[in-house]
C-alpha atoms as a PDB file:
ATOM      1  CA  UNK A   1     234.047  85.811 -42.293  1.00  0.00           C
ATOM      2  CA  UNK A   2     236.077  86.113 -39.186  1.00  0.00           C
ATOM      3  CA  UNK A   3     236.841  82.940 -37.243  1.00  0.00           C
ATOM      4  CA  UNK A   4     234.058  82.470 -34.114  1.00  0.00           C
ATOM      5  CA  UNK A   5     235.968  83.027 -31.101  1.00  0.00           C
ATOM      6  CA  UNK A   6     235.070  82.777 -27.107  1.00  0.00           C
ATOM      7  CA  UNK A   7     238.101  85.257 -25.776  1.00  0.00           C
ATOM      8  CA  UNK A   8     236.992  86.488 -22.446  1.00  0.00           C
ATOM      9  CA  UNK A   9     233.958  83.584 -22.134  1.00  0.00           C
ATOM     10  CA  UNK A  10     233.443  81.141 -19.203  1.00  0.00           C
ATOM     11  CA  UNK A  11     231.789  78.156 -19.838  1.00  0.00           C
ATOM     12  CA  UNK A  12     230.327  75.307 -17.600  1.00  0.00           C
ATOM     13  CA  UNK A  13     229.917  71.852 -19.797  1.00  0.00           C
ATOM     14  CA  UNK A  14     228.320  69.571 -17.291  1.00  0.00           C
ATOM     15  CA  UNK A  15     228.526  65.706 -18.455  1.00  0.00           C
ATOM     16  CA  UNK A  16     232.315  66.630 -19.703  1.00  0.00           C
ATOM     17  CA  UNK A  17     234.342  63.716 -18.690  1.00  0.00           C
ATOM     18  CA  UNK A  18     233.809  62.006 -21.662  1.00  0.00           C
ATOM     19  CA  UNK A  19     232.286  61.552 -25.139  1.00  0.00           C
ATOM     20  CA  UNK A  20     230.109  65.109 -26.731  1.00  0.00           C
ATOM     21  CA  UNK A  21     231.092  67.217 -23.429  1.00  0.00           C
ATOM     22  CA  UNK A  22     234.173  66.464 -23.779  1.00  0.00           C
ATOM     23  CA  UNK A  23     234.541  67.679 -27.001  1.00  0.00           C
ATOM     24  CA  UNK A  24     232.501  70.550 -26.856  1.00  0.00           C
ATOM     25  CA  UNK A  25     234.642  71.513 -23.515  1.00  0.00           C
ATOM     26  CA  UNK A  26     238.017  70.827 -25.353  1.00  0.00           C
ATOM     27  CA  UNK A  27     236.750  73.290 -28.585  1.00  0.00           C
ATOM     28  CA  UNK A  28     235.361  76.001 -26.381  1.00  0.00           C
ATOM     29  CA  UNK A  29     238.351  76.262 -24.921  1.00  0.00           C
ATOM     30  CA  UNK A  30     240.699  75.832 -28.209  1.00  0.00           C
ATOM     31  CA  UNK A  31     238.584  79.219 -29.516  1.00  0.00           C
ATOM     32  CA  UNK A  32     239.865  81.264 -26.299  1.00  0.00           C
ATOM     33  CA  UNK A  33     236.992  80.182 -23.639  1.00  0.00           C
ATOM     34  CA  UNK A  34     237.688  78.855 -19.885  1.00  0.00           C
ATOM     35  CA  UNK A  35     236.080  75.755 -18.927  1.00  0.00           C
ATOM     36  CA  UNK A  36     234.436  74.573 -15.809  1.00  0.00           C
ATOM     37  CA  UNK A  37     234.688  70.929 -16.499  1.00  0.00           C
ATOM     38  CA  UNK A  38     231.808  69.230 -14.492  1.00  0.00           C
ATOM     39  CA  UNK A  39     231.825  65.226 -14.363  1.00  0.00           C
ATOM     40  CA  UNK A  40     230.409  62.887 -11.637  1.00  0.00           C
ATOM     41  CA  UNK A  41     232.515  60.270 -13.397  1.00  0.00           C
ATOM     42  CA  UNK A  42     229.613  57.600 -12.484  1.00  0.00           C
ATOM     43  CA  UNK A  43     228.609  54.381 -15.463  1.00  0.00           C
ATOM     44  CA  UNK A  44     225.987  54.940 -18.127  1.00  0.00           C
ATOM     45  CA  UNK A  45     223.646  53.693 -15.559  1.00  0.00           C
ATOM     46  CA  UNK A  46     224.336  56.730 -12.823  1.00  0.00           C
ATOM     47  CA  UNK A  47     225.968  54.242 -10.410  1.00  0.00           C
ATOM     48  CA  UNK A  48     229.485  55.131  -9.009  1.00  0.00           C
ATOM     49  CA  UNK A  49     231.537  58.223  -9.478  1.00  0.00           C
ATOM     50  CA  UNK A  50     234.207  59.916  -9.423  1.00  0.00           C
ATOM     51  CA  UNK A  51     236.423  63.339 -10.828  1.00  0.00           C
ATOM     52  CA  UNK A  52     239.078  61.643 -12.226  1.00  0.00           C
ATOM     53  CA  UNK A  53     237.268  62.088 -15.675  1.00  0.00           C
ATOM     54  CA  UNK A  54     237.051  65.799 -15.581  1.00  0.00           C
ATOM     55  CA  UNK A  55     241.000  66.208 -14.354  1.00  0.00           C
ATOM     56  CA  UNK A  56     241.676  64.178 -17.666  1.00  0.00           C
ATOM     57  CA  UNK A  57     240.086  66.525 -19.668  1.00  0.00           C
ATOM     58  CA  UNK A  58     241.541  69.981 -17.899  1.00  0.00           C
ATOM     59  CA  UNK A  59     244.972  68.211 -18.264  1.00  0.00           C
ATOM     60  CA  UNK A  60     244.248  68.030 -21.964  1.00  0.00           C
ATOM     61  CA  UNK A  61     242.917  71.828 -22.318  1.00  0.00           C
ATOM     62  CA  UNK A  62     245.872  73.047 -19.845  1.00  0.00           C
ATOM     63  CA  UNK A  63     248.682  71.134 -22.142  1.00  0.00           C
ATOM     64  CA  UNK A  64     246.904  73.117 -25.285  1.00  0.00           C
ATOM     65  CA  UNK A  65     247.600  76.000 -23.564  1.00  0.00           C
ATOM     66  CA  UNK A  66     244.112  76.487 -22.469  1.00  0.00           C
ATOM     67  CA  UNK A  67     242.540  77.441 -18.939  1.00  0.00           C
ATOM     68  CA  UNK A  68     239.639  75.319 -16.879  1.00  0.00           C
ATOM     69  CA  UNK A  69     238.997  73.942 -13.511  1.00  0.00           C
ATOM     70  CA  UNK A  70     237.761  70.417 -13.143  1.00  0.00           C
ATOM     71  CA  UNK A  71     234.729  70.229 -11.126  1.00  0.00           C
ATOM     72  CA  UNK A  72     232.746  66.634  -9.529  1.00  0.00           C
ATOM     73  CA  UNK A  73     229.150  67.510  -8.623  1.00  0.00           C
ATOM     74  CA  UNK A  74     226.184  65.545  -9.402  1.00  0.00           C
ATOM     75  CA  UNK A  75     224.002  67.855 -11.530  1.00  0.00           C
ATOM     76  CA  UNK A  76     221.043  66.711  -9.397  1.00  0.00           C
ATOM     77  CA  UNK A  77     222.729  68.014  -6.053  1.00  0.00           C
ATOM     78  CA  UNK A  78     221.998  71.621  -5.261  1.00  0.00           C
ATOM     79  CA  UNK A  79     225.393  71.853  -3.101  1.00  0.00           C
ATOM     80  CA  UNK A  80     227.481  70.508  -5.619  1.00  0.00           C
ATOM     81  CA  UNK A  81     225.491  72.940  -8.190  1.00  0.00           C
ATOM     82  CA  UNK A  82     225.940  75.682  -6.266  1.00  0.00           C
ATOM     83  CA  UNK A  83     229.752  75.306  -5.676  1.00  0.00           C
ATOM     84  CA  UNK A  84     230.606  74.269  -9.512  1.00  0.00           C
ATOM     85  CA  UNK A  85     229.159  77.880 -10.211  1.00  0.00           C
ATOM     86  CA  UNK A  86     231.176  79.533  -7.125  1.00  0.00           C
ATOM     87  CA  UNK A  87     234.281  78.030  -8.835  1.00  0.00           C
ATOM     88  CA  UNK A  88     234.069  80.004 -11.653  1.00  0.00           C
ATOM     89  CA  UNK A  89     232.973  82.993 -10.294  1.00  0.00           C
ATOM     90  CA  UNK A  90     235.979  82.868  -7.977  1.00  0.00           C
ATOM     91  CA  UNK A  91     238.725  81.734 -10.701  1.00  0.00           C
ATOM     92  CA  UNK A  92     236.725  84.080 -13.189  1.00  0.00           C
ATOM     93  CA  UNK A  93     233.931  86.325 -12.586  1.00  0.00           C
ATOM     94  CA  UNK A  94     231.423  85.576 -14.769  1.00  0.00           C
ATOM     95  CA  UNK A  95     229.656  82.714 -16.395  1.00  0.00           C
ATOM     96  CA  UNK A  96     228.865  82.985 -20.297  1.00  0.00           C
ATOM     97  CA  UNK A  97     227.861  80.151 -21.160  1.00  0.00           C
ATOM     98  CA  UNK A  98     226.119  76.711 -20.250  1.00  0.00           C
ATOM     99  CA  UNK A  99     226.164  73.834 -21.822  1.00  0.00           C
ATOM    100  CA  UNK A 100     223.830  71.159 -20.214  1.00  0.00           C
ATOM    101  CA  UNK A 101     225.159  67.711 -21.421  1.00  0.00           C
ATOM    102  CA  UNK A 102     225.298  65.074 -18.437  1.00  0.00           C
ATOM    103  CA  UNK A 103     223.011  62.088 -18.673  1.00  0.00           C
ATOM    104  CA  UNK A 104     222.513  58.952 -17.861  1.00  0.00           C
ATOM    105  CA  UNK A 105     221.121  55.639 -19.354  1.00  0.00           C
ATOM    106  CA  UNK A 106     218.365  53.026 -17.481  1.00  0.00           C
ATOM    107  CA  UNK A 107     216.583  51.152 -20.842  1.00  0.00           C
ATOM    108  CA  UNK A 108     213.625  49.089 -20.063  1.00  0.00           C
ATOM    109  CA  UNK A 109     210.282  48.632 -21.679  1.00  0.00           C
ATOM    110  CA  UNK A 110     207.355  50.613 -19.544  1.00  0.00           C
ATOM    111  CA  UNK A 111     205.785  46.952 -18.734  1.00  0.00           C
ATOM    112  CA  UNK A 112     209.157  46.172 -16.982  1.00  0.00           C
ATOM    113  CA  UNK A 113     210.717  49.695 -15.551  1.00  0.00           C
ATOM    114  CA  UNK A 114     210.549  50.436 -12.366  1.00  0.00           C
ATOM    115  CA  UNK A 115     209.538  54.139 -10.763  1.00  0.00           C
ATOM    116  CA  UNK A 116     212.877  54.960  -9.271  1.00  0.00           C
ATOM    117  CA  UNK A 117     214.694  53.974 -12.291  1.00  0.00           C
ATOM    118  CA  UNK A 118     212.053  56.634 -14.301  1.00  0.00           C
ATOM    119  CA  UNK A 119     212.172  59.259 -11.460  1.00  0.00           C
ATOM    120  CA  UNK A 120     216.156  58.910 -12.230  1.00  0.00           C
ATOM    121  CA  UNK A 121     216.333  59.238 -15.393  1.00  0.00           C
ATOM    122  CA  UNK A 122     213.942  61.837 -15.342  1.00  0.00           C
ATOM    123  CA  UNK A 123     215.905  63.869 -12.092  1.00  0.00           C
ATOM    124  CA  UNK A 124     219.725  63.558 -13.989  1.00  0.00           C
ATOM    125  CA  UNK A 125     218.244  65.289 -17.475  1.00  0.00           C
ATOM    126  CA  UNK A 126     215.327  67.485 -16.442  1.00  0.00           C
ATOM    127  CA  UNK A 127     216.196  69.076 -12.831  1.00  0.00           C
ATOM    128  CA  UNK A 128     219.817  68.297 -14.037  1.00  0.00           C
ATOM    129  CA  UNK A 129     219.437  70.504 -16.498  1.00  0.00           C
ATOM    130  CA  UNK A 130     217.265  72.852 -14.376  1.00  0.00           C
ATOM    131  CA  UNK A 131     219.553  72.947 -11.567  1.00  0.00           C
ATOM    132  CA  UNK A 132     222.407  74.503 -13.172  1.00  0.00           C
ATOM    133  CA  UNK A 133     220.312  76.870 -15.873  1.00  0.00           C
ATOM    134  CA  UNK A 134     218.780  78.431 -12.097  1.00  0.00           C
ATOM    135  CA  UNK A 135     222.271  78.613 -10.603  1.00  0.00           C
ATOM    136  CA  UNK A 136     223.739  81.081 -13.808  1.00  0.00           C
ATOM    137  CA  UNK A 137     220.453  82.496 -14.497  1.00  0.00           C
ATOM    138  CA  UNK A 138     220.897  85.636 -11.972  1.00  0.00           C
ATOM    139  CA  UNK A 139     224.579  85.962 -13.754  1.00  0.00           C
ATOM    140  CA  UNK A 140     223.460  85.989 -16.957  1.00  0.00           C
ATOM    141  CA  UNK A 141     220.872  88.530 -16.621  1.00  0.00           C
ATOM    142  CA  UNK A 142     223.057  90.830 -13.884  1.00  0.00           C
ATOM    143  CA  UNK A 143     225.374  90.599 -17.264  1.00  0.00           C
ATOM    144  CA  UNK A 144     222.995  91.162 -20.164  1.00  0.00           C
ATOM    145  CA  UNK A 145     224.718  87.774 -22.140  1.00  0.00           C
ATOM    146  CA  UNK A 146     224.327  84.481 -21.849  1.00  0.00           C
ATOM    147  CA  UNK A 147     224.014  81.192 -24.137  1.00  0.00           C
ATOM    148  CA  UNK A 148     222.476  77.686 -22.870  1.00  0.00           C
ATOM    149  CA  UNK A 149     222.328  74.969 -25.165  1.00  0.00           C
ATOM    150  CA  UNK A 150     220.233  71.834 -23.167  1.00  0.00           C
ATOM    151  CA  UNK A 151     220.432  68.399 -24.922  1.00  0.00           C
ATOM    152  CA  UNK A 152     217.369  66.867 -25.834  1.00  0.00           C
ATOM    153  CA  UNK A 153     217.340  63.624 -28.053  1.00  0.00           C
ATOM    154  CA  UNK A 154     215.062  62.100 -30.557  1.00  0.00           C
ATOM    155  CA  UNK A 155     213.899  59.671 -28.143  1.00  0.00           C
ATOM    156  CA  UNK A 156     211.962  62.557 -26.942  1.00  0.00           C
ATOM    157  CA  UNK A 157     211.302  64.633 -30.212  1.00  0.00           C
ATOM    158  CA  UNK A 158     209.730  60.854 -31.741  1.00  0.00           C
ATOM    159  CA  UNK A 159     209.776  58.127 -29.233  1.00  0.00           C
ATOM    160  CA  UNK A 160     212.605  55.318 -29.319  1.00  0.00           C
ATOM    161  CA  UNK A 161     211.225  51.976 -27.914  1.00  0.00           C
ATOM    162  CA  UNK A 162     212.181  50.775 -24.031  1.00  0.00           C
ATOM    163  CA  UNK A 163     213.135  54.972 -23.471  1.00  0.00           C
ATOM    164  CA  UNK A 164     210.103  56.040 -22.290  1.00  0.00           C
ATOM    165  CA  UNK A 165     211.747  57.600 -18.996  1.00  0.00           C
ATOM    166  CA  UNK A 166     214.637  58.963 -21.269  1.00  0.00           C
ATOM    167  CA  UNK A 167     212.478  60.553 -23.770  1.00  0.00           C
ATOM    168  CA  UNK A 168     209.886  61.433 -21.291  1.00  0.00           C
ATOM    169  CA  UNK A 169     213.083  63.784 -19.780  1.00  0.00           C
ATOM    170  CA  UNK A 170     214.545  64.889 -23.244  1.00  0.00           C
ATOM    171  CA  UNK A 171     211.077  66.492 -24.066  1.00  0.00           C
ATOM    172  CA  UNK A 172     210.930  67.899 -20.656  1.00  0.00           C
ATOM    173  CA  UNK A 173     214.189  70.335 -21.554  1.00  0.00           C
ATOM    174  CA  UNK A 174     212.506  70.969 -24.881  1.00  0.00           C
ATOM    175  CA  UNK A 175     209.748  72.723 -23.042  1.00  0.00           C
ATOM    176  CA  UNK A 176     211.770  74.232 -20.301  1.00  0.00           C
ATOM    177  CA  UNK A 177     213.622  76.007 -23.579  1.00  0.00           C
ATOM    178  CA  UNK A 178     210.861  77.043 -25.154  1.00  0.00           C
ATOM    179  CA  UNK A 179     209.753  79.327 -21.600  1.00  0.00           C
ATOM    180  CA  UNK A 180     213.912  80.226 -20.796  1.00  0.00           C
ATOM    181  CA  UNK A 181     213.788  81.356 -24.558  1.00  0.00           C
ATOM    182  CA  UNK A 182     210.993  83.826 -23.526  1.00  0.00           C
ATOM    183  CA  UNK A 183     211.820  85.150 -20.283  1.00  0.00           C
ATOM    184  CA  UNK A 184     215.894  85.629 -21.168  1.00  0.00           C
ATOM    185  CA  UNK A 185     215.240  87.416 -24.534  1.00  0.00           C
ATOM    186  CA  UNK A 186     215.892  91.299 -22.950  1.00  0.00           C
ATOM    187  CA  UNK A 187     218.667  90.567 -21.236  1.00  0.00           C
ATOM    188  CA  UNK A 188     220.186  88.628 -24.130  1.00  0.00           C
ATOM    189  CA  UNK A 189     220.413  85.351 -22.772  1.00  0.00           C
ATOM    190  CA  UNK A 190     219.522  82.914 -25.912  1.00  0.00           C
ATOM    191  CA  UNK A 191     218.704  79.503 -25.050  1.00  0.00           C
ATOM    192  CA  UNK A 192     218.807  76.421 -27.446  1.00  0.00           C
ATOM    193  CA  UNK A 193     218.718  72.805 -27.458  1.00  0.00           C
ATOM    194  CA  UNK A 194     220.829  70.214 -29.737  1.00  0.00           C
ATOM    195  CA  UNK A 195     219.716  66.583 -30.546  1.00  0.00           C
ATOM    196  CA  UNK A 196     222.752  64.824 -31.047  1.00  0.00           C
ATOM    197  CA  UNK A 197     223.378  61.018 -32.843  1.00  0.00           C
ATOM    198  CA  UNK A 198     226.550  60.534 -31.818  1.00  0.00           C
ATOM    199  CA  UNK A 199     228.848  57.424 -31.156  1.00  0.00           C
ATOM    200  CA  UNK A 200     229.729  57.666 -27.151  1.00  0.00           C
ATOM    201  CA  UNK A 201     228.948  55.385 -24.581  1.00  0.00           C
ATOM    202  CA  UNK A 202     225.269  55.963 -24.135  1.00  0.00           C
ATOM    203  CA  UNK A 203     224.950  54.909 -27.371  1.00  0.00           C
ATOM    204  CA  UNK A 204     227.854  52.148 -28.589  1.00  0.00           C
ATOM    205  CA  UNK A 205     224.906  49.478 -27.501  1.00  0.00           C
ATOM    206  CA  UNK A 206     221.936  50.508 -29.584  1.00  0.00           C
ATOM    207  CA  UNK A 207     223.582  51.935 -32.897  1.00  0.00           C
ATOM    208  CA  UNK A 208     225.358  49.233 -35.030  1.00  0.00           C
ATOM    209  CA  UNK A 209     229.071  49.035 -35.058  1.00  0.00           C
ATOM    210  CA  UNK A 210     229.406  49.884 -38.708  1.00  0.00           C
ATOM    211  CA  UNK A 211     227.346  53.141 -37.976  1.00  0.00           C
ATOM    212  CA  UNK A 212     228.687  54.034 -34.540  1.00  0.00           C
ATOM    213  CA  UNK A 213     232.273  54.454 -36.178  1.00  0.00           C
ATOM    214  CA  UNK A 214     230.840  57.131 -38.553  1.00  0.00           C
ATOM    215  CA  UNK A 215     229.644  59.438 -35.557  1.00  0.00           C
ATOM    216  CA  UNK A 216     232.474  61.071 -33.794  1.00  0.00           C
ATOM    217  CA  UNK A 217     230.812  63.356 -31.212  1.00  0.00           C
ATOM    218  CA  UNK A 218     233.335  66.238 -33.488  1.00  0.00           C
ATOM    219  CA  UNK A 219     230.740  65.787 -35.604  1.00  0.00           C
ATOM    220  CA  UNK A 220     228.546  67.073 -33.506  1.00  0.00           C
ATOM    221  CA  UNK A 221     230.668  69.966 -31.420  1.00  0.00           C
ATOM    222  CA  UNK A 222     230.362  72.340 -34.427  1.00  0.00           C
ATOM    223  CA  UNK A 223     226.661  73.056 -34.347  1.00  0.00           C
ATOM    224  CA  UNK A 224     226.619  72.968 -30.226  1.00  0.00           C
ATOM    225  CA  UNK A 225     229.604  75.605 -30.240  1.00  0.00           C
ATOM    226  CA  UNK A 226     227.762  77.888 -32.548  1.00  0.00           C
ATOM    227  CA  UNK A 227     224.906  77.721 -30.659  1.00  0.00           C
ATOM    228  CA  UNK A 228     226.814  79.290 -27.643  1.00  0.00           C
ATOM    229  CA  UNK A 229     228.274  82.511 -29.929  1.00  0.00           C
ATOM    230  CA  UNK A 230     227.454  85.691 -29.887  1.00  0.00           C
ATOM    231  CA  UNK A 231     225.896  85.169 -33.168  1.00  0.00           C
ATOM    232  CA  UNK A 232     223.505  82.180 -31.815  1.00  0.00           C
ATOM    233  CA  UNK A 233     219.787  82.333 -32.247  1.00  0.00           C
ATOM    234  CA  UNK A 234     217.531  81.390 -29.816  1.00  0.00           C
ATOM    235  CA  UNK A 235     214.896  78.781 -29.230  1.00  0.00           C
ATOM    236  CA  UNK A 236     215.901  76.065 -31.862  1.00  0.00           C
ATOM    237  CA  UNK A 237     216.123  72.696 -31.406  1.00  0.00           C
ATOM    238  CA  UNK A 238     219.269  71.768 -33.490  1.00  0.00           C
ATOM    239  CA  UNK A 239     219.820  67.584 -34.933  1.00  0.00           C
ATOM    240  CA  UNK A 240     223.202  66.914 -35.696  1.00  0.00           C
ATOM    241  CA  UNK A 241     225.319  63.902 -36.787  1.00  0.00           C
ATOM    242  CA  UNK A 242     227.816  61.667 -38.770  1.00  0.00           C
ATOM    243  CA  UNK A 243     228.385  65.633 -40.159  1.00  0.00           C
ATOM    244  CA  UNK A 244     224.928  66.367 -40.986  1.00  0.00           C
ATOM    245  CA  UNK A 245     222.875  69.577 -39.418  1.00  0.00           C
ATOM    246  CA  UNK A 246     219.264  69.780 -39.429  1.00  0.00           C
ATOM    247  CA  UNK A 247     216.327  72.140 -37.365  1.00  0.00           C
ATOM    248  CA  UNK A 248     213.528  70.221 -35.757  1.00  0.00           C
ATOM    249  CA  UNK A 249     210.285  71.962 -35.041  1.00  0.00           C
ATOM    250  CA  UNK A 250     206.787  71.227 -33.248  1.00  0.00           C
ATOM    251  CA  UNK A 251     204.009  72.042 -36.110  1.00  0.00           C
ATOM    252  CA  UNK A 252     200.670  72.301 -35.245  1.00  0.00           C
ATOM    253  CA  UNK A 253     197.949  72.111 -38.462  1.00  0.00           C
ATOM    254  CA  UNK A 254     195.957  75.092 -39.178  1.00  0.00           C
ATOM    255  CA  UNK A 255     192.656  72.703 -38.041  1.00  0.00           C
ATOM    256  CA  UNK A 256     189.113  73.185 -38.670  1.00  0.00           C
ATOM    257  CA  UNK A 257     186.619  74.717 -36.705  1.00  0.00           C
ATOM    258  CA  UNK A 258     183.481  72.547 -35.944  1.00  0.00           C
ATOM    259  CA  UNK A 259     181.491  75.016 -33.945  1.00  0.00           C
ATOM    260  CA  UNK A 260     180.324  75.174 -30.103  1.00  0.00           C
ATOM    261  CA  UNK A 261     176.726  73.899 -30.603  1.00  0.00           C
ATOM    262  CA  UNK A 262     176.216  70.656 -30.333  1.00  0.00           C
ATOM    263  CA  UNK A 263     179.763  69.496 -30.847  1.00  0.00           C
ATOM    264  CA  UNK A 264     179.778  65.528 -31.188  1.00  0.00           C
ATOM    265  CA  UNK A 265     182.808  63.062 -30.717  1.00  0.00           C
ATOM    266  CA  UNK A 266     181.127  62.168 -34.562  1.00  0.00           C
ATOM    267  CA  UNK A 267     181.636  65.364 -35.941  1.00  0.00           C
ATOM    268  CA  UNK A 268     185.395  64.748 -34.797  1.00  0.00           C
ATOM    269  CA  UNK A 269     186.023  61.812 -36.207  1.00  0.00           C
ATOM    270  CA  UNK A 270     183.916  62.763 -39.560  1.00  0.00           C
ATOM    271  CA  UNK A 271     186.578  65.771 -39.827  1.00  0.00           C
ATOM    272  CA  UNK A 272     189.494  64.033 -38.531  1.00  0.00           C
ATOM    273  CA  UNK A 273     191.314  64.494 -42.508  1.00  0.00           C
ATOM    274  CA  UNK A 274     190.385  68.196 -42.109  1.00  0.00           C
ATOM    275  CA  UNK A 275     192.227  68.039 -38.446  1.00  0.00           C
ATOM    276  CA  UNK A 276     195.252  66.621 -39.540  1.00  0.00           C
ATOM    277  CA  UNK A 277     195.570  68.191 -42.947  1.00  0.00           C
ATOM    278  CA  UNK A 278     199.217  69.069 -43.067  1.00  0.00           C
ATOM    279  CA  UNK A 279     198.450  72.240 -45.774  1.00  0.00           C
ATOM    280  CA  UNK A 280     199.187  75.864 -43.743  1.00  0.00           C
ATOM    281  CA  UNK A 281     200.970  73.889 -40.631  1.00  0.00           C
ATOM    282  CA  UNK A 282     203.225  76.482 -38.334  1.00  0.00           C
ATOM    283  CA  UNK A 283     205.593  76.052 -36.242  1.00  0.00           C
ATOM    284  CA  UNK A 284     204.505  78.639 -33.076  1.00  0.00           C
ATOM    285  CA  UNK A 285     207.122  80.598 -31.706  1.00  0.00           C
ATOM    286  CA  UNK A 286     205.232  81.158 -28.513  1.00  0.00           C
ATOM    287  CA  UNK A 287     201.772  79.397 -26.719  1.00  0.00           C
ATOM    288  CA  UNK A 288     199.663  83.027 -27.335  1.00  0.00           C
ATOM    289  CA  UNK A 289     200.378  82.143 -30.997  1.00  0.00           C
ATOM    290  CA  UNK A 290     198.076  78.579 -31.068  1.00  0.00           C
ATOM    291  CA  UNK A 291     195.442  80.989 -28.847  1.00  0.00           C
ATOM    292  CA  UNK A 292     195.220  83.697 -31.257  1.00  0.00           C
ATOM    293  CA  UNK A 293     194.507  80.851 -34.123  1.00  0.00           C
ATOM    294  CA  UNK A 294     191.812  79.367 -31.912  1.00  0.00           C
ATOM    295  CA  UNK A 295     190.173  83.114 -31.500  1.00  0.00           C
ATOM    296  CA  UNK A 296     190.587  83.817 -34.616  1.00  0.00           C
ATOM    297  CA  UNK A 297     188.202  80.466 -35.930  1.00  0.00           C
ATOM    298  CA  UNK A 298     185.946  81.060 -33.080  1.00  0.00           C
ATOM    299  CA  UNK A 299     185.325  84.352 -34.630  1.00  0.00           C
ATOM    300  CA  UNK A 300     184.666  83.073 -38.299  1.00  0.00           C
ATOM    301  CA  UNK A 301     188.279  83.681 -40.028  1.00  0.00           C
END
């Protein structure tokens, strides 16, 4: 099979100053794509900033004989948003591709966080992944193509102690996927998310050193660029690491129907093996799905 190629595509890859957007910037544009390269150039933590980070990389892209424009905008800031898309529209006239990757760090058990450090965390990977998926949405459709691949994290998919505002925002994108999957479907706009382990700065402090040396964000690039092809499908939530590629998925069991007359918390907990039996689980491709199943044991099948 021909080589995957992005001749012709504009990408934005916020968060691209470093570590996975980095990479995924720098292979986009080494298979024919032009990069916006969006970095605040802040810490881990959100504090500071700065675009030197982003010129790096477009430096690197222009020597391969690549083309990009480095870009500085918060992903939380609607200005800075809305100009990081009016760059590319004026260097290029379209926007293919998205690639929501900026995020930022603030680990503390629930007991001991603080709100603002939550609503933070929360703001940089939720509306900072909503912000820019609203600003190319009109594109995308007025263009019948588009790919967005949002980064979500295991922290949300299972929990990861002392990241409760973290995961609380990585399951956030899941769901905002699972609707943009929906609603960009006729106007071919697929929309995925990836789950990376990879060895960047986020991370150098909670995998071991041993580990962290086996998990190169290229490790992880691969699966992210194919998710922004022509060929991608649409609504997965992709794990990759250290090399290895996996699908996640949110299963619901097929359940057991108790009946509406005189329902009792007892009867609940009698049947709670019956509940959670994993036999017949699905993975629902859409909310009318789990509503259909409920009709459908209402009326007796």
């Amino acid at each position: 099979m021909a080589d995957l190629r992005f001749d012709g595509k504009v990408a934005i890859v916020t968060g691209s100053g470093g570590g996975l957007g980095r990479q995924h910037a720098l292979e986009l544009a080494r298979r024919g794509a032009k990069v916006v390269v969006n970095d605040l150039g802040g810490s881990v933590d959100g504090s500071g900033g700065g675009s030197e980070a982003s010129h790096k990389v477009v430096e690197e892209i222009k020597a391969a004989g690549g083309e990009a424009i480095a870009n500085g905008s918060s992903v939380t800031d609607d200005a800075g948003v809305a100009l990081m898309v009016k760059q590319a529209m004026d260097a290029w006239g379209r926007i293919d591709i998205l690639i929501a990757n900026a995020g930022v760090l603030r680990d503390k058990s629930f007991a001991k966080m603080d709100i603002p450090d939550f609503e933070f965390v929360l703001g940089v990977h939720l509306m900072g992944t909503v912000k820019p998926a609203k600003a190319v949405w009109e594109i995308m459709r007025e263009q019948n193509y588009g790919r967005i691949v949002v980064t979500t994290s295991s922290s949300g998919l299972y929990g990861n102690f002392g990241q409760s505002n973290y995961g609380a925002a990585k399951m956030g994108v899941v769901g905002f996927m699972n609707t943009l999957k929906l609603e960009g479907q006729k106007n071919n706009i697929h929309v995925n998310a990836v789950a990376p382990v990879a060895g960047t700065r986020m991370t150098e402090n909670i995998i071991p050193a041993e580990i962290f040396a086996r998990l190169s964000p290229d490790f992880v690039t691969p699966g992210v660029v194919y998710l922004c092809s022509e060929e991608a499908p649409t609504g997965c939530i992709l794990t990759a690491g250290g090399g290895a590629f996996a699908l996640a998925r949110i299963v619901e069991t097929e359940g057991v129907f108790l009946g509406d007359g005189g329902l009792s918390v007892e009867e609940v907990r009698d049947n709670w093996a019956k509940i959670t039996d994993p036999t017949g689980q699905q993975a629902y491709a859409l909310g009318g799905e789990q509503s259909a199943k409920f009709f459908r044991k209402i009326s007796g099948g």
